[in-house]
PDB file of N, CA and C in Angstrom:
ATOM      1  N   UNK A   1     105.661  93.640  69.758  1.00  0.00           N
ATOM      2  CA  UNK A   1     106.962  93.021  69.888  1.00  0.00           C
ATOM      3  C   UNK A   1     106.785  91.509  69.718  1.00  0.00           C
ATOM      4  N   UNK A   2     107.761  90.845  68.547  1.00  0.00           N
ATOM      5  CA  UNK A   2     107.365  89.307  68.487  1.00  0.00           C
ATOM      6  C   UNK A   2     108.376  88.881  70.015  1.00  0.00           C
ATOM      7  N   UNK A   3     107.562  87.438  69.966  1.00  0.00           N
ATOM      8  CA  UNK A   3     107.749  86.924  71.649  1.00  0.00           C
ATOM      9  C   UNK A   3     109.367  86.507  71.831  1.00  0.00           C
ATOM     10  N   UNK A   4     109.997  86.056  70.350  1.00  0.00           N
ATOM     11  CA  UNK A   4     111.322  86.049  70.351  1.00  0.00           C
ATOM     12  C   UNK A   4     112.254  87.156  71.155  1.00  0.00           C
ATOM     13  N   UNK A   5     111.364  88.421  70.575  1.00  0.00           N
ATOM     14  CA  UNK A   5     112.284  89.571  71.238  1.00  0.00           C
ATOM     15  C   UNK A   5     111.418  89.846  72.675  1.00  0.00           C
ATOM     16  N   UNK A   6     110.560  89.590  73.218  1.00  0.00           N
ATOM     17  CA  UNK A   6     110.158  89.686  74.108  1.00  0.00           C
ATOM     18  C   UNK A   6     110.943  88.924  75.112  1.00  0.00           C
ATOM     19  N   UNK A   7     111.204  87.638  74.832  1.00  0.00           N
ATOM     20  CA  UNK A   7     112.388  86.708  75.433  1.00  0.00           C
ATOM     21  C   UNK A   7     113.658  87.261  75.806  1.00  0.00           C
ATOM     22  N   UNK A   8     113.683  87.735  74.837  1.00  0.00           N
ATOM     23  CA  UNK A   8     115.481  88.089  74.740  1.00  0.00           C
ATOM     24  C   UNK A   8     115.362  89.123  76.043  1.00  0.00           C
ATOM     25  N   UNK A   9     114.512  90.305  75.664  1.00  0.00           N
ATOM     26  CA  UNK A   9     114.571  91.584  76.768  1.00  0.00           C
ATOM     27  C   UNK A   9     114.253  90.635  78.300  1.00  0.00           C
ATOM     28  N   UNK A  10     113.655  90.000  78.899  1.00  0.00           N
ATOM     29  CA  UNK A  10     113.515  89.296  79.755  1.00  0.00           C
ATOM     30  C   UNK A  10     114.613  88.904  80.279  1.00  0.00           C
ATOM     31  N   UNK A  11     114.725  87.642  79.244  1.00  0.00           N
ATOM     32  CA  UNK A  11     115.977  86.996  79.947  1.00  0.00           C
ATOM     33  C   UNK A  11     116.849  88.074  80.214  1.00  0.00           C
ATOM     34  N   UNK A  12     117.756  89.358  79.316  1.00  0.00           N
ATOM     35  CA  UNK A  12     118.618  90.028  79.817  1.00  0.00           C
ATOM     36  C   UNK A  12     118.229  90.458  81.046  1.00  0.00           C
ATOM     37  N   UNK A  13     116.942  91.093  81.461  1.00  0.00           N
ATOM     38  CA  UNK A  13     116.477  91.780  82.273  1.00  0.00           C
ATOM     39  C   UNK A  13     116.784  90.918  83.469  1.00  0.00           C
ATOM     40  N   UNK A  14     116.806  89.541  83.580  1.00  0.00           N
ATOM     41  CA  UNK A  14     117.194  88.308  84.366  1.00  0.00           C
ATOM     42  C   UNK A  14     118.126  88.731  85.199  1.00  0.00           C
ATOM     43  N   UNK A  15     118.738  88.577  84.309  1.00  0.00           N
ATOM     44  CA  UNK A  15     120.330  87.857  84.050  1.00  0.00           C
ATOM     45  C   UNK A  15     120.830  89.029  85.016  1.00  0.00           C
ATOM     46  N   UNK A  16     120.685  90.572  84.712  1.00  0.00           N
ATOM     47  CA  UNK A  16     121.193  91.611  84.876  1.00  0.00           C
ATOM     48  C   UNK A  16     120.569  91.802  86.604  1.00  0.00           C
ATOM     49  N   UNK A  17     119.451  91.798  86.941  1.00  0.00           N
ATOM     50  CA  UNK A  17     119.050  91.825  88.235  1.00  0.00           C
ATOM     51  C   UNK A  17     119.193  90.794  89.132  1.00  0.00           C
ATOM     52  N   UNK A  18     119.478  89.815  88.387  1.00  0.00           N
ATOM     53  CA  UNK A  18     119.873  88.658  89.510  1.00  0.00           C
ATOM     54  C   UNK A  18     121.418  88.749  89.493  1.00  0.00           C
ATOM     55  N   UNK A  19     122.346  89.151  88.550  1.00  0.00           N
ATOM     56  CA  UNK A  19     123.864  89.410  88.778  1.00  0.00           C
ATOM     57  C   UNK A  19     123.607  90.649  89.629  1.00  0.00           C
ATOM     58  N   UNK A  20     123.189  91.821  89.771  1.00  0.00           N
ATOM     59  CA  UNK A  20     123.264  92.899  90.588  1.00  0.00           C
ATOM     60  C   UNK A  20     122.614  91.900  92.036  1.00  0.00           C
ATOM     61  N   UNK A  21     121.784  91.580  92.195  1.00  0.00           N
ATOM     62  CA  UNK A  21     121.359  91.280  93.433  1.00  0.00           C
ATOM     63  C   UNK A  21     122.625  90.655  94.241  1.00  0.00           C
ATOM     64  N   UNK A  22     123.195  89.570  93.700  1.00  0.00           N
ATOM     65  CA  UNK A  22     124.376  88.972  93.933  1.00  0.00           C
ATOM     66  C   UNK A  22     125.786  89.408  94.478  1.00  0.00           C
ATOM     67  N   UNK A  23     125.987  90.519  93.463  1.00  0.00           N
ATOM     68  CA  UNK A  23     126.695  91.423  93.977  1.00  0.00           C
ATOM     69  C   UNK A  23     126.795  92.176  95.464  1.00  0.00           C
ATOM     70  N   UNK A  24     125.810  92.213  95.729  1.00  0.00           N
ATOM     71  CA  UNK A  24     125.269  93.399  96.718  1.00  0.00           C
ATOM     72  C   UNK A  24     125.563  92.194  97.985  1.00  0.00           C
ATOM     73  N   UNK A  25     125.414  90.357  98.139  1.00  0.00           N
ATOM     74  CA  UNK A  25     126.209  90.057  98.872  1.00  0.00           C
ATOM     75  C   UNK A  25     125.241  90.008 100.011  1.00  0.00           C
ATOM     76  N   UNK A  26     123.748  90.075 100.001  1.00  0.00           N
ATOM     77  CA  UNK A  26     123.035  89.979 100.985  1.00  0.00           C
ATOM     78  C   UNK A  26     123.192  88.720 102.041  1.00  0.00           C
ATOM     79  N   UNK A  27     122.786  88.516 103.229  1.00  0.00           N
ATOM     80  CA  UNK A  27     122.609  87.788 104.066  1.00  0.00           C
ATOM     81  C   UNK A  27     121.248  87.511 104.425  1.00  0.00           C
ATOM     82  N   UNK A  28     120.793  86.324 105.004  1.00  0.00           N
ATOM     83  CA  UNK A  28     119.489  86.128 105.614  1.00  0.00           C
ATOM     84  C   UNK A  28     119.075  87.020 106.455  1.00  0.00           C
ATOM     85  N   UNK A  29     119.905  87.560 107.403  1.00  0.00           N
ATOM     86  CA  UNK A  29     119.950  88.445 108.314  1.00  0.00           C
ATOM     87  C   UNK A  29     118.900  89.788 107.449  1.00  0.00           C
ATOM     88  N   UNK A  30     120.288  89.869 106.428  1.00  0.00           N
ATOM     89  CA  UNK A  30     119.608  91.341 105.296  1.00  0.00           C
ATOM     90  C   UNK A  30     117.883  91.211 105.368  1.00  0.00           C
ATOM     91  N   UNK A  31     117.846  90.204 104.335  1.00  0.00           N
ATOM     92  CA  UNK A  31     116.225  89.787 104.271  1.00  0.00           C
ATOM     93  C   UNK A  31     115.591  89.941 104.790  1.00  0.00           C
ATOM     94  N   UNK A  32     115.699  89.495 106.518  1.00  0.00           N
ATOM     95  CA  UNK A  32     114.255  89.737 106.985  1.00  0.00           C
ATOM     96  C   UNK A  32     114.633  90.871 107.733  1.00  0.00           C
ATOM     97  N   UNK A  33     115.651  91.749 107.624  1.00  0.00           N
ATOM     98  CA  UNK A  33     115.191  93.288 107.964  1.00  0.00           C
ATOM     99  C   UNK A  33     114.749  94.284 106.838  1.00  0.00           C
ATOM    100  N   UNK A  34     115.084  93.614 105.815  1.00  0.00           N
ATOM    101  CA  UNK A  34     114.069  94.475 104.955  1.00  0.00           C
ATOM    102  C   UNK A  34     112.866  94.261 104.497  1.00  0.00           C
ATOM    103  N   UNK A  35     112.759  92.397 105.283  1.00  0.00           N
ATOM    104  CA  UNK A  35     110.956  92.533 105.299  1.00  0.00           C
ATOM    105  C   UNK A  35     110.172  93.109 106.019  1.00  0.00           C
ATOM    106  N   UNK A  36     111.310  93.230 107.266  1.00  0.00           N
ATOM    107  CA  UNK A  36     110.432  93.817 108.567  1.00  0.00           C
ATOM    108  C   UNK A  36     110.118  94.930 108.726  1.00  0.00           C
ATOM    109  N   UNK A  37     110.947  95.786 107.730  1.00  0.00           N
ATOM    110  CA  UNK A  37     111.049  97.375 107.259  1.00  0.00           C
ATOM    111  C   UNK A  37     110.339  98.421 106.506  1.00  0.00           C
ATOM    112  N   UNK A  38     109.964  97.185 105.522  1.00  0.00           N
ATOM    113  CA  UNK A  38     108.960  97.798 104.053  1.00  0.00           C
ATOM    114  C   UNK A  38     107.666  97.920 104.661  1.00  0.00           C
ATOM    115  N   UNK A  39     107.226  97.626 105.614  1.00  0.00           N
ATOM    116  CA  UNK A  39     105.656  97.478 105.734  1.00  0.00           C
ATOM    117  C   UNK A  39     104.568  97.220 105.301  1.00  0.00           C
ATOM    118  N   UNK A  40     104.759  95.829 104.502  1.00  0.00           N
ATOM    119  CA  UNK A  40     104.167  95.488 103.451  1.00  0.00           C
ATOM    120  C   UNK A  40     102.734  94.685 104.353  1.00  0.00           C
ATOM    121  N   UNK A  41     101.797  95.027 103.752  1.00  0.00           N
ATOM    122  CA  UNK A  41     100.352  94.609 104.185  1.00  0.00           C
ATOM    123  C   UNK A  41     100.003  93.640 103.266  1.00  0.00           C
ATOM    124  N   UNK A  42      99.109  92.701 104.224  1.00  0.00           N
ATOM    125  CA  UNK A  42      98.577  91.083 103.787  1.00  0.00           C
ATOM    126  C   UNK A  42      97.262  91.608 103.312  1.00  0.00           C
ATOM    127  N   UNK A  43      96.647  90.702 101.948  1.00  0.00           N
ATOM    128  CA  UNK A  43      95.332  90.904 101.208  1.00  0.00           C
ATOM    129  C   UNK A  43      94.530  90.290 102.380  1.00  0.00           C
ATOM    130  N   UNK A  44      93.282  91.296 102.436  1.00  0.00           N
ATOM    131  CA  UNK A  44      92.313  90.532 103.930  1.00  0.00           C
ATOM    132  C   UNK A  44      91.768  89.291 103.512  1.00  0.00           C
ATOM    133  N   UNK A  45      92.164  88.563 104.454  1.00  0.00           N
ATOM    134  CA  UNK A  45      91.664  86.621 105.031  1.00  0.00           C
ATOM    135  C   UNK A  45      93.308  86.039 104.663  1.00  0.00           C
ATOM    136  N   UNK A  46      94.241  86.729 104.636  1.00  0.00           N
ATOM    137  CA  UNK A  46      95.074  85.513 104.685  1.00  0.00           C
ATOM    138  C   UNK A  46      95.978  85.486 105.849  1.00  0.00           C
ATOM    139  N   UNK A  47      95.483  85.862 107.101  1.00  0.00           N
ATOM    140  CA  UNK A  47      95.390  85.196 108.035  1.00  0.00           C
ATOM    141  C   UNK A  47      94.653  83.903 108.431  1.00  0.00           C
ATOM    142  N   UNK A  48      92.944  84.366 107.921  1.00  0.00           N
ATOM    143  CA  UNK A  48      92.284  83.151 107.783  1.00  0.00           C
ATOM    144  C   UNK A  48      92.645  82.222 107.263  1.00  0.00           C
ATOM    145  N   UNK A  49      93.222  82.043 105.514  1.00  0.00           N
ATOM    146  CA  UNK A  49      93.310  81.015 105.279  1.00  0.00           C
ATOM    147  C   UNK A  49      94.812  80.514 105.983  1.00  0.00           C
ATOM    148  N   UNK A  50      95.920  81.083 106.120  1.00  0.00           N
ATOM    149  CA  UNK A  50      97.055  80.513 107.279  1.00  0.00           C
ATOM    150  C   UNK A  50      96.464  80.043 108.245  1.00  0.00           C
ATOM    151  N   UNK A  51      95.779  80.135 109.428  1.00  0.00           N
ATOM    152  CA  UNK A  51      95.200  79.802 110.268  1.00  0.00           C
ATOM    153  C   UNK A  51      94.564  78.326 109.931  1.00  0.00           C
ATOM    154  N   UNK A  52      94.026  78.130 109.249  1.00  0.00           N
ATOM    155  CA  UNK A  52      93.370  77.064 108.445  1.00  0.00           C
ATOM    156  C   UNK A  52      94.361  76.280 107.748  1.00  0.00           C
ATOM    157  N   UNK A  53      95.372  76.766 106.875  1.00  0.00           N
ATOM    158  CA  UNK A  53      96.268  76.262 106.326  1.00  0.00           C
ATOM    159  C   UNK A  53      97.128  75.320 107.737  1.00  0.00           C
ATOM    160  N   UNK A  54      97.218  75.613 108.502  1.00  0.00           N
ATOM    161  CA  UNK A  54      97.937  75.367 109.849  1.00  0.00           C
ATOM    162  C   UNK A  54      97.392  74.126 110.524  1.00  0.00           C
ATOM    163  N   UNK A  55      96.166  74.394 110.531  1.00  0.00           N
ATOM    164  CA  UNK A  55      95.043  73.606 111.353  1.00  0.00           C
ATOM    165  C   UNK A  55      94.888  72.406 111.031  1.00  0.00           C
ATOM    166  N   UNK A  56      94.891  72.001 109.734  1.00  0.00           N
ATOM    167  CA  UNK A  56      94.734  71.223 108.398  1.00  0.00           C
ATOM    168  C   UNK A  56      95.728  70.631 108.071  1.00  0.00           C
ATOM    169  N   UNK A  57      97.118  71.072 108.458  1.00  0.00           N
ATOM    170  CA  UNK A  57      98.532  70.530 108.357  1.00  0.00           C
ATOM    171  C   UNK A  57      98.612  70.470 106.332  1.00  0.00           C
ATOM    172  N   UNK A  58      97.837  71.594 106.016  1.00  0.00           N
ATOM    173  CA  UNK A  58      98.336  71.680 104.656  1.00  0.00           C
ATOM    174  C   UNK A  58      99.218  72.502 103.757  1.00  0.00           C
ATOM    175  N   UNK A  59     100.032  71.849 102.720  1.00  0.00           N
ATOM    176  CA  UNK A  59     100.749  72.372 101.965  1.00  0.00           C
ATOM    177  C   UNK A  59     100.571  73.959 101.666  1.00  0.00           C
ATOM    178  N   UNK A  60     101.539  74.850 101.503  1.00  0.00           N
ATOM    179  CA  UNK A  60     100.859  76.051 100.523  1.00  0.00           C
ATOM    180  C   UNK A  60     102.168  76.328  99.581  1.00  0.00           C
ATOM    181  N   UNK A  61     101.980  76.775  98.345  1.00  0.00           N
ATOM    182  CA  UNK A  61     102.921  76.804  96.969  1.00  0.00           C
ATOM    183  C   UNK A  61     102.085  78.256  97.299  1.00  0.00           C
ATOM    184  N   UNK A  62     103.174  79.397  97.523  1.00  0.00           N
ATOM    185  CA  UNK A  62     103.327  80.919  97.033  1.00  0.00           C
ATOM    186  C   UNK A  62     104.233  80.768  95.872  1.00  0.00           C
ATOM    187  N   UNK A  63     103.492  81.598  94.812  1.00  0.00           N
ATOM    188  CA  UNK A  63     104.004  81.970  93.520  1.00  0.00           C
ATOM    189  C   UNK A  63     104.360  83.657  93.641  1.00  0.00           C
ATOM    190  N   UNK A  64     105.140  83.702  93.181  1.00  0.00           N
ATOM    191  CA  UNK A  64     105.986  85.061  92.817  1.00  0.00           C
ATOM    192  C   UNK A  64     106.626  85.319  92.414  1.00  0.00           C
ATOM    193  N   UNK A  65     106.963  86.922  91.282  1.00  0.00           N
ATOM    194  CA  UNK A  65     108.270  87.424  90.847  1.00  0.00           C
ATOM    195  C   UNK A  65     109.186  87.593  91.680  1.00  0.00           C
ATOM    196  N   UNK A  66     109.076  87.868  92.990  1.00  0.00           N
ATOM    197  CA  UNK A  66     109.753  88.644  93.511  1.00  0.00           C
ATOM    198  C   UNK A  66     111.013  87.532  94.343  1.00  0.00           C
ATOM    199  N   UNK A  67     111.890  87.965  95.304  1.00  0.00           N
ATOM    200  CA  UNK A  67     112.808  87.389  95.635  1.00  0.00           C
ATOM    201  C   UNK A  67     112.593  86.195  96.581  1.00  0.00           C
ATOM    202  N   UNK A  68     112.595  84.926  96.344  1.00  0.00           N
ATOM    203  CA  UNK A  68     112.350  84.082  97.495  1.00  0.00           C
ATOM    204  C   UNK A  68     112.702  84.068  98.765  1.00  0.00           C
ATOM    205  N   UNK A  69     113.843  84.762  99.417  1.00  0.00           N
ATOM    206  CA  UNK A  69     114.304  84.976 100.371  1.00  0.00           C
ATOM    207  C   UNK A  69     113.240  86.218 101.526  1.00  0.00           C
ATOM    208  N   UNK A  70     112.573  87.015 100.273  1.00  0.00           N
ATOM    209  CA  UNK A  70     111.779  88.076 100.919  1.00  0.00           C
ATOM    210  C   UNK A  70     110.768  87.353 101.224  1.00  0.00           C
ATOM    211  N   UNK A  71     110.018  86.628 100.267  1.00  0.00           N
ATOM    212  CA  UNK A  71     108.846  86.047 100.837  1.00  0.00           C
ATOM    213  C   UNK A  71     108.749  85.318 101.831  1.00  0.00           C
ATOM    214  N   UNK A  72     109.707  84.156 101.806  1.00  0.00           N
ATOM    215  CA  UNK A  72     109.946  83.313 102.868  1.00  0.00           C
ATOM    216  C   UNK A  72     109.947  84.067 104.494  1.00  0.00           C
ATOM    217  N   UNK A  73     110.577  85.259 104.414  1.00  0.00           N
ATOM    218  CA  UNK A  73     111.037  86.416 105.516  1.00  0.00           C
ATOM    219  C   UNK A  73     109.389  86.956 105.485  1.00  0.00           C
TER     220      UNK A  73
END
């Protein structure tokens, strides 16, 4: 697939899950009960490095696809 059309399917793919997400009208509230819900498990040491990250009073930049509201939660 040239990257032109690779673009295109993306961006729609965007466009279309972030208008549905929208729709749906979530709250902060929402968020962190469906973080608290999924039972999603941490890669081992990143407690350690939080702990450290903390200690150190340093910055951290999480990168992700996924929804900022979840991660943050």
């Amino acid at each position: 697939m040239e990257i032109s059309e690779k673009l295109a399917h993306m961006e729609e793919w965007w466009e279309t899950d972030t208008g549905n997400i929208c729709k749906e009208k979530l709250s902060h509230d929402n968020f962190r009960d469906i973080a608290e819900s999924c039972g999603i498990n941490f890669r081992n040491g990143i407690h350690d490095l939080l702990d450290f990250k903390r200690k150190n009073d340093m910055p951290m930049l999480v990168v992700s696809a996924g929804v900022g509201e979840l991660i943050k939660a």
